[in-house]
Each structure stands twice: as C-alpha cells, then as structure tokens.
PDB file of N, CA and C in Angstrom:
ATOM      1  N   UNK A   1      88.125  74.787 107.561  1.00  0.00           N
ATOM      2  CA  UNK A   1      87.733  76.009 108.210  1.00  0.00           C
ATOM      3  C   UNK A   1      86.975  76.862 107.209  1.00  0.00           C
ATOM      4  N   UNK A   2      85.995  77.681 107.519  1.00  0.00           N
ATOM      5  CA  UNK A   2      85.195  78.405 106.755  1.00  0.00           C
ATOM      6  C   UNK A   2      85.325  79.815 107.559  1.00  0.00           C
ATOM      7  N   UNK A   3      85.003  80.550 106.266  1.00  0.00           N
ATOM      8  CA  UNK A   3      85.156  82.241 106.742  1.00  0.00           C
ATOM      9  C   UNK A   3      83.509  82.764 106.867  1.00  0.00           C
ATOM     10  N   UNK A   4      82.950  82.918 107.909  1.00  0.00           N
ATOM     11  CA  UNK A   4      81.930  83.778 108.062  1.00  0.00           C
ATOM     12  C   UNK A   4      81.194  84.504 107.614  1.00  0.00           C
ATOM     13  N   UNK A   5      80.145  84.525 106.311  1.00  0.00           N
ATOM     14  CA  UNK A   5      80.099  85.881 105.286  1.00  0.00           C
ATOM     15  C   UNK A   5      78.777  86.123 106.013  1.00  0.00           C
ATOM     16  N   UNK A   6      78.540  87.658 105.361  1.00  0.00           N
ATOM     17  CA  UNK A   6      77.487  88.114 105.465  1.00  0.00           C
ATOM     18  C   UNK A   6      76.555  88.584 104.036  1.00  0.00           C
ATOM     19  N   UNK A   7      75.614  88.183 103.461  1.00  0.00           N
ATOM     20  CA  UNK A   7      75.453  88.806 102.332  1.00  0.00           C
ATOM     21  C   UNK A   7      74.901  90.904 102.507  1.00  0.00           C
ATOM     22  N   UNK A   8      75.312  91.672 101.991  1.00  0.00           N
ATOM     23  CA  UNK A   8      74.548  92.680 102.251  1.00  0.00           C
ATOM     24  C   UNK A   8      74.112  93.425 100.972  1.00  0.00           C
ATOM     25  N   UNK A   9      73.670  94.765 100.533  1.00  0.00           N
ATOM     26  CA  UNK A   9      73.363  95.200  99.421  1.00  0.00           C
ATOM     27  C   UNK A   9      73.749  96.859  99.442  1.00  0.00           C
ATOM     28  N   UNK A  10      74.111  97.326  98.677  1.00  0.00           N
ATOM     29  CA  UNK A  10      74.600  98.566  98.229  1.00  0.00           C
ATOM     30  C   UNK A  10      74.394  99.077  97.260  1.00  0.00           C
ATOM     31  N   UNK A  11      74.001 100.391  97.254  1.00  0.00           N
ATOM     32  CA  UNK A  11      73.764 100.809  95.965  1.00  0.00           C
ATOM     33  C   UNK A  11      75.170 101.688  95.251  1.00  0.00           C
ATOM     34  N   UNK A  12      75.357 101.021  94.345  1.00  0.00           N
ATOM     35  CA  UNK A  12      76.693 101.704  94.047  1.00  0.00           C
ATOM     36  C   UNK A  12      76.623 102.944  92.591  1.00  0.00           C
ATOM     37  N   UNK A  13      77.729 103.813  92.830  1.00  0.00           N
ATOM     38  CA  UNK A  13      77.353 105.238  92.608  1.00  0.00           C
ATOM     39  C   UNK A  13      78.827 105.351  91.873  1.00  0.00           C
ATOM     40  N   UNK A  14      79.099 106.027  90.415  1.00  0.00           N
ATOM     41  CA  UNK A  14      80.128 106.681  90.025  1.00  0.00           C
ATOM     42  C   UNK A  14      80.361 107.992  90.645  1.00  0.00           C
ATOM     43  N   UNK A  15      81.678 108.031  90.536  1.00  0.00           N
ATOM     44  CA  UNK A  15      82.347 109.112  91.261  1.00  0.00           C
ATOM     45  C   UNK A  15      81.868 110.505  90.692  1.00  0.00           C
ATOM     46  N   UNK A  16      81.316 110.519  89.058  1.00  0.00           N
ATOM     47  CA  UNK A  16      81.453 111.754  88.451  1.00  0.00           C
ATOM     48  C   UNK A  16      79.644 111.916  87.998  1.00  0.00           C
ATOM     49  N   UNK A  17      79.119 110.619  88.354  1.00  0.00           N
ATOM     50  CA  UNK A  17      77.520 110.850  88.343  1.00  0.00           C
ATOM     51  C   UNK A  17      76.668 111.707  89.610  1.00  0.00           C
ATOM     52  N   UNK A  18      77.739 110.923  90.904  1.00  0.00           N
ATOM     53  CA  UNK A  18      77.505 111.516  92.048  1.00  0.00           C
ATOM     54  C   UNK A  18      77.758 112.867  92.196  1.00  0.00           C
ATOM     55  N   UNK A  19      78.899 113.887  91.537  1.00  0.00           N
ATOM     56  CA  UNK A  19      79.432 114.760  91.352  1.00  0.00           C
ATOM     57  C   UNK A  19      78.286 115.749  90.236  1.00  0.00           C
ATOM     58  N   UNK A  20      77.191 114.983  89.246  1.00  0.00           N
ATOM     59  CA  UNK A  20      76.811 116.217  88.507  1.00  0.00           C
ATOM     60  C   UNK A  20      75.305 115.673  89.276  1.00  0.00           C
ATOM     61  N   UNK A  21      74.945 115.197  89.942  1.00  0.00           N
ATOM     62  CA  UNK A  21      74.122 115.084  91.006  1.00  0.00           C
ATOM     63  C   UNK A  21      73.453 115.927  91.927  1.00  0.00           C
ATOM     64  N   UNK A  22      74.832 116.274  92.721  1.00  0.00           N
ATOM     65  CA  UNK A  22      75.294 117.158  93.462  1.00  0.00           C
ATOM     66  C   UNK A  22      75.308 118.786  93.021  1.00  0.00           C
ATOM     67  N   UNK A  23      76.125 118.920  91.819  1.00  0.00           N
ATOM     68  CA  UNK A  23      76.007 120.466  90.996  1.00  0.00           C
ATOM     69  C   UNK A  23      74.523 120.819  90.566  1.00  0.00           C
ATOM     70  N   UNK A  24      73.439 119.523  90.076  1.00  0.00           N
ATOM     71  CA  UNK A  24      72.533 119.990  89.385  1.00  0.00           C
ATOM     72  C   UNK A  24      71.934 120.421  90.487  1.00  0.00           C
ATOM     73  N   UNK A  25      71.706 119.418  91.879  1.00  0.00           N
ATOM     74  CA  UNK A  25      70.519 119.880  92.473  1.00  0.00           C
ATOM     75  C   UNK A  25      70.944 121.327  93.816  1.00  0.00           C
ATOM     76  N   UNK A  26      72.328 121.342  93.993  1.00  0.00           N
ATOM     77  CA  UNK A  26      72.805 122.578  94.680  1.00  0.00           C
ATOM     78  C   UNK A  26      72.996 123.550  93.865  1.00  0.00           C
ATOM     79  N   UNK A  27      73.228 123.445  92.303  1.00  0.00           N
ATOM     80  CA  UNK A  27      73.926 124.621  91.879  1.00  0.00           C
ATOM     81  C   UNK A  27      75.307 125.006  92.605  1.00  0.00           C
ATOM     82  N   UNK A  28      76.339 123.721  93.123  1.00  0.00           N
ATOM     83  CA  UNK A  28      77.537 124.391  93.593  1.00  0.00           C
ATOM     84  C   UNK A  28      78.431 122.922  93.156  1.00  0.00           C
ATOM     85  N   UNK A  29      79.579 123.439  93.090  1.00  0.00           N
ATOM     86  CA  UNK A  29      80.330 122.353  92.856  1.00  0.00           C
ATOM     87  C   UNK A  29      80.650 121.787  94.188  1.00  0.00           C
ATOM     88  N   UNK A  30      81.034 120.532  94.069  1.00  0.00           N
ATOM     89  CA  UNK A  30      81.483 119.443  95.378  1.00  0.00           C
ATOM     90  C   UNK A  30      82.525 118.426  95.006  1.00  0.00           C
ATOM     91  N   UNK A  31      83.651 118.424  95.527  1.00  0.00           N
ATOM     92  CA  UNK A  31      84.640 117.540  95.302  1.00  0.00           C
ATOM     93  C   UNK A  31      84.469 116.241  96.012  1.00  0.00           C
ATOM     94  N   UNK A  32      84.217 115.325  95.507  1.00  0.00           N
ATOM     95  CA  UNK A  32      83.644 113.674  96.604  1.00  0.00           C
ATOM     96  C   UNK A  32      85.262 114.001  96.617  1.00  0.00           C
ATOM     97  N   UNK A  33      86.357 113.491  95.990  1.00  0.00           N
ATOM     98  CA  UNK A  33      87.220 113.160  96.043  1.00  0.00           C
ATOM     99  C   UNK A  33      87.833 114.052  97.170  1.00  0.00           C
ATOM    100  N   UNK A  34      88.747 114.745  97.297  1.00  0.00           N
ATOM    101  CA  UNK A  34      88.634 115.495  98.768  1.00  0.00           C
ATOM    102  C   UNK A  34      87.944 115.310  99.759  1.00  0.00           C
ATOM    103  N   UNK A  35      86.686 115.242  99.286  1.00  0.00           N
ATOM    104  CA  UNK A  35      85.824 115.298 100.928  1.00  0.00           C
ATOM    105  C   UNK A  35      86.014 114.121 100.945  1.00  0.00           C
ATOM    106  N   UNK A  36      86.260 112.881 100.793  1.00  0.00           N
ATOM    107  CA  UNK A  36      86.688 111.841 101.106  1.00  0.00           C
ATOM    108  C   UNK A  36      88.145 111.257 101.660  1.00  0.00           C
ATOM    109  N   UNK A  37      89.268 111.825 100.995  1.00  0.00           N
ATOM    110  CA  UNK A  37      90.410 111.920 101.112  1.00  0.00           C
ATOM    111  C   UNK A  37      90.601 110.372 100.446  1.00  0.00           C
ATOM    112  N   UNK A  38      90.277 109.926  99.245  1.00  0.00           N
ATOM    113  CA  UNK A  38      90.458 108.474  98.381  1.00  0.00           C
ATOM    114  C   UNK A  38      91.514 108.126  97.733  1.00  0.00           C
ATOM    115  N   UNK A  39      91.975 107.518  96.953  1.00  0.00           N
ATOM    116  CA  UNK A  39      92.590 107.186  95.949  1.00  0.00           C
ATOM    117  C   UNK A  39      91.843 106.597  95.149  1.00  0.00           C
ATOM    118  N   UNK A  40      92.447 106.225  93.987  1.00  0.00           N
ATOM    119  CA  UNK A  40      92.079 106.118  92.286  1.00  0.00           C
ATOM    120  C   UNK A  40      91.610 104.711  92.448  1.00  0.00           C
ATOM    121  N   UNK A  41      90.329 104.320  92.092  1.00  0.00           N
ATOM    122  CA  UNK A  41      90.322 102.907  92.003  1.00  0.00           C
ATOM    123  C   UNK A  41      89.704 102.329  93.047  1.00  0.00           C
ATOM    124  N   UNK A  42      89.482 103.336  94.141  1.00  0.00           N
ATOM    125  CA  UNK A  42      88.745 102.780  95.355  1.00  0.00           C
ATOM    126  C   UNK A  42      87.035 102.844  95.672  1.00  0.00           C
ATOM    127  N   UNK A  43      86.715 102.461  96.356  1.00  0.00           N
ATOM    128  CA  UNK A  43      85.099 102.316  96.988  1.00  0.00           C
ATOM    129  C   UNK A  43      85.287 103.253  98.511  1.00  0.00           C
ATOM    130  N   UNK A  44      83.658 104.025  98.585  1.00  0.00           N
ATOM    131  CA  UNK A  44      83.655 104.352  99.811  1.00  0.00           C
ATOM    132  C   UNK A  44      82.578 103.942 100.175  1.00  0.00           C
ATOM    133  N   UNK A  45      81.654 103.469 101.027  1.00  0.00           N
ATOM    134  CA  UNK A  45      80.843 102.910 101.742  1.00  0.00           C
ATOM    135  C   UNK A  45      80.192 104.497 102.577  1.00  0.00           C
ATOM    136  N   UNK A  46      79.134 104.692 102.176  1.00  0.00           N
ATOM    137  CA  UNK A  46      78.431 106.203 102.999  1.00  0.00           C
ATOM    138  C   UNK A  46      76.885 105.517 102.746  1.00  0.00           C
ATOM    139  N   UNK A  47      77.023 105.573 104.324  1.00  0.00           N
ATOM    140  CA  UNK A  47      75.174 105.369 104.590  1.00  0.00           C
ATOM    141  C   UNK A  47      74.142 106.700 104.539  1.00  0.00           C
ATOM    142  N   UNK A  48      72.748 107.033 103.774  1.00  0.00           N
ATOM    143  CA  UNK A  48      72.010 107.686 103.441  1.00  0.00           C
ATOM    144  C   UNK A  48      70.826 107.034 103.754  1.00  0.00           C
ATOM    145  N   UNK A  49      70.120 107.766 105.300  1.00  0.00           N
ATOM    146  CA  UNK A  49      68.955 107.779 105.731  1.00  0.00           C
ATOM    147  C   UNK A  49      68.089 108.563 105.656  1.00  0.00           C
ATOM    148  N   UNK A  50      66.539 108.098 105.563  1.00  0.00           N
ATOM    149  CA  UNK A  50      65.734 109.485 105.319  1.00  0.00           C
ATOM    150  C   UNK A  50      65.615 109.924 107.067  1.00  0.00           C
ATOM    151  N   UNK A  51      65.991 110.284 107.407  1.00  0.00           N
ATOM    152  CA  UNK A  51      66.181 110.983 108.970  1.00  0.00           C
ATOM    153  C   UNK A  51      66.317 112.176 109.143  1.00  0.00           C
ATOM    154  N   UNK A  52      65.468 113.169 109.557  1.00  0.00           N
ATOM    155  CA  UNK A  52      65.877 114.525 109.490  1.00  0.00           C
ATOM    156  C   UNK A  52      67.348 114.577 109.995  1.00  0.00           C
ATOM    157  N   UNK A  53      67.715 115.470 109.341  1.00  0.00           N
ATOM    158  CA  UNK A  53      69.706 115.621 109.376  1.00  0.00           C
ATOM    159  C   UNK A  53      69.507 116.499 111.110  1.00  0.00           C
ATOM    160  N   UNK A  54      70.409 115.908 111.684  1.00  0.00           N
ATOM    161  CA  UNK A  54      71.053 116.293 112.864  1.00  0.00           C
ATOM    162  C   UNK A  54      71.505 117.649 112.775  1.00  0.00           C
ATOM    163  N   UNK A  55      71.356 118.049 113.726  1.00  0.00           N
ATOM    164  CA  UNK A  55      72.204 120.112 113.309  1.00  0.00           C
ATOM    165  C   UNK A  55      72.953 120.251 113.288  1.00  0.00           C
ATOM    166  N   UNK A  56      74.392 119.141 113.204  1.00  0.00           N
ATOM    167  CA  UNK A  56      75.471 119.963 112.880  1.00  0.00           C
ATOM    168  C   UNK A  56      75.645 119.513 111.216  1.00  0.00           C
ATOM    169  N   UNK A  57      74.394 118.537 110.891  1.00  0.00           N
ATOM    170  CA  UNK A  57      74.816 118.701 109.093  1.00  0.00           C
ATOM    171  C   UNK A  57      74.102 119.476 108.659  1.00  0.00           C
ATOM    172  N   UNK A  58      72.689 119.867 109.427  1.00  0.00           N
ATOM    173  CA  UNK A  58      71.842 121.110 108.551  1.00  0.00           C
ATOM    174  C   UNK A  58      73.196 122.511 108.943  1.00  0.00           C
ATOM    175  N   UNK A  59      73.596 122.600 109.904  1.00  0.00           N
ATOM    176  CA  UNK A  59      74.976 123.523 109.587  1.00  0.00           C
ATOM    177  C   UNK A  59      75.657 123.447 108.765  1.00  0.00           C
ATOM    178  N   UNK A  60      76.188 122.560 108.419  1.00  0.00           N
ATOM    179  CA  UNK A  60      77.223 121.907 107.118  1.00  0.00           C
ATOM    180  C   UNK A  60      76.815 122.350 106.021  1.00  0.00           C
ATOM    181  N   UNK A  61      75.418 121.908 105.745  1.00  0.00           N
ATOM    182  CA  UNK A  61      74.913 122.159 104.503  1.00  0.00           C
ATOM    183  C   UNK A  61      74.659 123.566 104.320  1.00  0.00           C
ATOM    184  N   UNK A  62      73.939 124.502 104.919  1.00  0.00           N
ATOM    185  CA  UNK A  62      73.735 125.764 105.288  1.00  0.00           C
ATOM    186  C   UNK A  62      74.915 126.560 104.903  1.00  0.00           C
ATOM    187  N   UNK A  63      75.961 126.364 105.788  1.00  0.00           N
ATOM    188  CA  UNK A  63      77.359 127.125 105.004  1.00  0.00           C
ATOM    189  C   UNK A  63      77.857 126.520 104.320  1.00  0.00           C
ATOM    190  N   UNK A  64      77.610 125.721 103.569  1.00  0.00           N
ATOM    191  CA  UNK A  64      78.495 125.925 102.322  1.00  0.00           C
ATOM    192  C   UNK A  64      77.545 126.135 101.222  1.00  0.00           C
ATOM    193  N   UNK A  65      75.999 126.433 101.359  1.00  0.00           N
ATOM    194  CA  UNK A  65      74.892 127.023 100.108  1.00  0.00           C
ATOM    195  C   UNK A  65      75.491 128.272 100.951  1.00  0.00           C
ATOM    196  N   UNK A  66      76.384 128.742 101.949  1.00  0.00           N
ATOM    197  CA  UNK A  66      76.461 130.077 102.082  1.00  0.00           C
ATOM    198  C   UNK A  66      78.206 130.313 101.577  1.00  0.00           C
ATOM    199  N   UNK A  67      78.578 129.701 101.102  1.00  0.00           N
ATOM    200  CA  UNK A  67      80.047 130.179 100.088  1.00  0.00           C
ATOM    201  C   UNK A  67      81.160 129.645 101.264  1.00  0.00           C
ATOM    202  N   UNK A  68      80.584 128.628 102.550  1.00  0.00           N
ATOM    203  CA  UNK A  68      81.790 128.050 103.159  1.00  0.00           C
ATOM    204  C   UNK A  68      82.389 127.045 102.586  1.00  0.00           C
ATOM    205  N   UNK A  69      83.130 126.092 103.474  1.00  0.00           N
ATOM    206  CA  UNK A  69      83.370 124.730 102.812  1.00  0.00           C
ATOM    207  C   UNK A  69      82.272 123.895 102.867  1.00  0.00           C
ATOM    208  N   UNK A  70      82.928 123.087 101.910  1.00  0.00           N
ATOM    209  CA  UNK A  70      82.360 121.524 101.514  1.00  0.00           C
ATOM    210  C   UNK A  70      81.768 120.768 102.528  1.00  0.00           C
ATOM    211  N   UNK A  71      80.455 120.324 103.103  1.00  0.00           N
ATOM    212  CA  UNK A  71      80.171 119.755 104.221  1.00  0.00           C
ATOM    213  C   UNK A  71      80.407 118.150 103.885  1.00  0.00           C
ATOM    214  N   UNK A  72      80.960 117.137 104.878  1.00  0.00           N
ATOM    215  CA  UNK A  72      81.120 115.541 104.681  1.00  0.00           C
ATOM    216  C   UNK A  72      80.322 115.320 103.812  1.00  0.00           C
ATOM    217  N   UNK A  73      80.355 113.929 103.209  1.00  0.00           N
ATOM    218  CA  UNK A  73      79.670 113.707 102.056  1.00  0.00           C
ATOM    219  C   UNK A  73      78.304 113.195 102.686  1.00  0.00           C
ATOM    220  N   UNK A  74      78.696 112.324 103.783  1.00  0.00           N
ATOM    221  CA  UNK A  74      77.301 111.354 104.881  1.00  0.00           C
ATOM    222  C   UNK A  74      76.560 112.853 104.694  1.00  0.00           C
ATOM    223  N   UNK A  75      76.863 113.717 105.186  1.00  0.00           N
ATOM    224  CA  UNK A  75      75.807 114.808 105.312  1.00  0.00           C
ATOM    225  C   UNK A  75      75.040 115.283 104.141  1.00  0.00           C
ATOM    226  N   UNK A  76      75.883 115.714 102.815  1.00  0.00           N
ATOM    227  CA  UNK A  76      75.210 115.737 101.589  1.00  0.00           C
ATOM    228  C   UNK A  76      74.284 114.449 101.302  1.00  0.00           C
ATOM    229  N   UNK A  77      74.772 113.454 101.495  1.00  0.00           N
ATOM    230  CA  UNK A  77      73.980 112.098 100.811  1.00  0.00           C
ATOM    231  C   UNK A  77      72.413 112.230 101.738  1.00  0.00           C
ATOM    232  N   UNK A  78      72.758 112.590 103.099  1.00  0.00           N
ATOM    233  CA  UNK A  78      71.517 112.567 103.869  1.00  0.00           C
ATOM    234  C   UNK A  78      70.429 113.648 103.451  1.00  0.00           C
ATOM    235  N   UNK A  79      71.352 114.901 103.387  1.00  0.00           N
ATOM    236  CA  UNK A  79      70.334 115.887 102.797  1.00  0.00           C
ATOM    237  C   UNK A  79      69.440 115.589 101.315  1.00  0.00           C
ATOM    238  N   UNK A  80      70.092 114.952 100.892  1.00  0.00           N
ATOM    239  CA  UNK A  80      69.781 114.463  99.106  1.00  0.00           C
ATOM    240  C   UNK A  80      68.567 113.460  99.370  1.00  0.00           C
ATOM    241  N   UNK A  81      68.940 112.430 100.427  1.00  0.00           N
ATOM    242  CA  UNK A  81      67.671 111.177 100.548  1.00  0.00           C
ATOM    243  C   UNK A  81      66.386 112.132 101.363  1.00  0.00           C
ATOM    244  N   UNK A  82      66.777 112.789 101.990  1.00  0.00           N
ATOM    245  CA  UNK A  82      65.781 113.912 103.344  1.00  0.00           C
ATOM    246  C   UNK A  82      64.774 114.980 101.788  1.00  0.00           C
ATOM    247  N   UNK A  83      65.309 115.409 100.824  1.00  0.00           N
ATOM    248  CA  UNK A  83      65.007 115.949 100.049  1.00  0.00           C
ATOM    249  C   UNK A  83      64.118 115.207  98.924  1.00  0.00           C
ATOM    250  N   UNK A  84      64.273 114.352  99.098  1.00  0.00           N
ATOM    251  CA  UNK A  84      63.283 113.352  97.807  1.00  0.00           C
ATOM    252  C   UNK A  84      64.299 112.747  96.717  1.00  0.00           C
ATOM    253  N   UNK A  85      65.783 113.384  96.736  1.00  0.00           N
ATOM    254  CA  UNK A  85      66.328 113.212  95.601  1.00  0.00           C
ATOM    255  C   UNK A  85      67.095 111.926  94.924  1.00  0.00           C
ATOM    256  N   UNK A  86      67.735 111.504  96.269  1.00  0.00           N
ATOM    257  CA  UNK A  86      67.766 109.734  95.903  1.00  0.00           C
ATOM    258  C   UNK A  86      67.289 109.007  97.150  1.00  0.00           C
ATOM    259  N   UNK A  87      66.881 107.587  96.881  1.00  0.00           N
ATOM    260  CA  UNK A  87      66.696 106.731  98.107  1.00  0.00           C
ATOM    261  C   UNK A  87      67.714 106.112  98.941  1.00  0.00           C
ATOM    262  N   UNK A  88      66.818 106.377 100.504  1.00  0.00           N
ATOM    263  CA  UNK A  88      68.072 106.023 101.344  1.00  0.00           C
ATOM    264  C   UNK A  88      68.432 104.889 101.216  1.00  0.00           C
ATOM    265  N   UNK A  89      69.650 104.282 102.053  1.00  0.00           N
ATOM    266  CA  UNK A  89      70.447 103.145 102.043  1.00  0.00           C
ATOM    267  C   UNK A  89      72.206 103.269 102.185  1.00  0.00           C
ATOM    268  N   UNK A  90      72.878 102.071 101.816  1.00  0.00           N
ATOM    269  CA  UNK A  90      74.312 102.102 101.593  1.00  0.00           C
ATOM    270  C   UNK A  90      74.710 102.245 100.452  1.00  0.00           C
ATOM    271  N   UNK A  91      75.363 103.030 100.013  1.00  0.00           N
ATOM    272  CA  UNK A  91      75.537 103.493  98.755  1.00  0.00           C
ATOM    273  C   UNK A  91      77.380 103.105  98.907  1.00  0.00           C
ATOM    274  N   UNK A  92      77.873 102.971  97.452  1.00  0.00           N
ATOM    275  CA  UNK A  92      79.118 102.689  97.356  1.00  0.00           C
ATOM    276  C   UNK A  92      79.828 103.431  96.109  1.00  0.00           C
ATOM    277  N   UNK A  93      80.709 104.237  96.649  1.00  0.00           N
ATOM    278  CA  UNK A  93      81.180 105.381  95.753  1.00  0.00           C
ATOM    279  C   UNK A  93      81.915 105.031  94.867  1.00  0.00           C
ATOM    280  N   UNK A  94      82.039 104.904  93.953  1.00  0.00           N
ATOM    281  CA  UNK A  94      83.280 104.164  92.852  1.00  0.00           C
ATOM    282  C   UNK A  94      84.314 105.284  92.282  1.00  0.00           C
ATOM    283  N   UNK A  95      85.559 105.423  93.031  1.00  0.00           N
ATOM    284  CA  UNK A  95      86.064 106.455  93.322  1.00  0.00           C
ATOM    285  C   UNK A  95      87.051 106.627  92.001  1.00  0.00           C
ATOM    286  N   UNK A  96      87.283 107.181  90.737  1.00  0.00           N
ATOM    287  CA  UNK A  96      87.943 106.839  89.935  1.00  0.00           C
ATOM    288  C   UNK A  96      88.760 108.189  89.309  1.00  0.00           C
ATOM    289  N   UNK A  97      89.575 108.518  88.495  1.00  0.00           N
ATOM    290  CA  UNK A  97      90.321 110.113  87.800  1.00  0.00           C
ATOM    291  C   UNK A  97      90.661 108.935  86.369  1.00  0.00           C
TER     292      UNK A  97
END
C-alpha cells in the first residue's frame, strides 16, 4: 500500500524575523505568537496573496495603526505582500520562545 503525497512549496519564516518585519514596516509591535494561539516548536501555514485585502482586513489593519487590537496574521501577511513588502505565497511560520 502506498500513501498519496503531494509535493508543495512554502516559504518558511522565523517567528522573531517575522516579528521585526512587522515592527519595522508598521512601527507597532505584533505578537505572531498570540495572534496565532501556538506552541513552542510548531509551524503555522498562512497563505499571502497579492489581492487587494477584503474590508474586513483593511478594517483590521486600520484599527490597530489606530491603537486597537492586533488584526489575524492572514491579514497582516496580505497587507505586507499588497504593499510590495514580501512576495505572495504559503509561507510557514517557525513558531519558537
């Protein structure tokens, strides 16, 4: 019997690169870890399209450059590829403390 694979590709991302990423080009801090809800040692899988962001993440993003919370990360990653700042795709978070 054989198991079914699929090959696919990801771009994979440290937890604390993604994190001064994020501070340099918002000027705000962002917790992946929270907005994820992870543990130590894990991967998260977040897809980043260049697609104009849908309105409830240009909301997301909007309040929290306005002192709300933290918007999902899919939404930051989208705003970041929508912005020029990284290229879209599957990115894989390497979740680590």
């Amino acid at each position: 019997m054989s198991l079914p694979l699929k090959s696919v590709t990801y771009r994979q991302v440290e937890l604390a690169d993604l994190e001064c990423l994020i501070r340099r080009h918002y000027g705000l801090q962002y917790n992946v870890i929270g907005a994820l809800g992870v543990s130590n040692g894990s991967y998260h899988r977040v897809e980043a399209w260049a697609e104009p962001l849908d309105p409830e993440e240009a909301e997301e993003i909007a309040a929290w450059r306005a002192g709300g919370p933290e918007p999902h990360l899919a939404s930051v990653m989208n705003d970041l590829v929508c912005s020029g700042v990284i290229g879209g795709g599957e990115y894989l978070v390497h979740v680590w403390w």
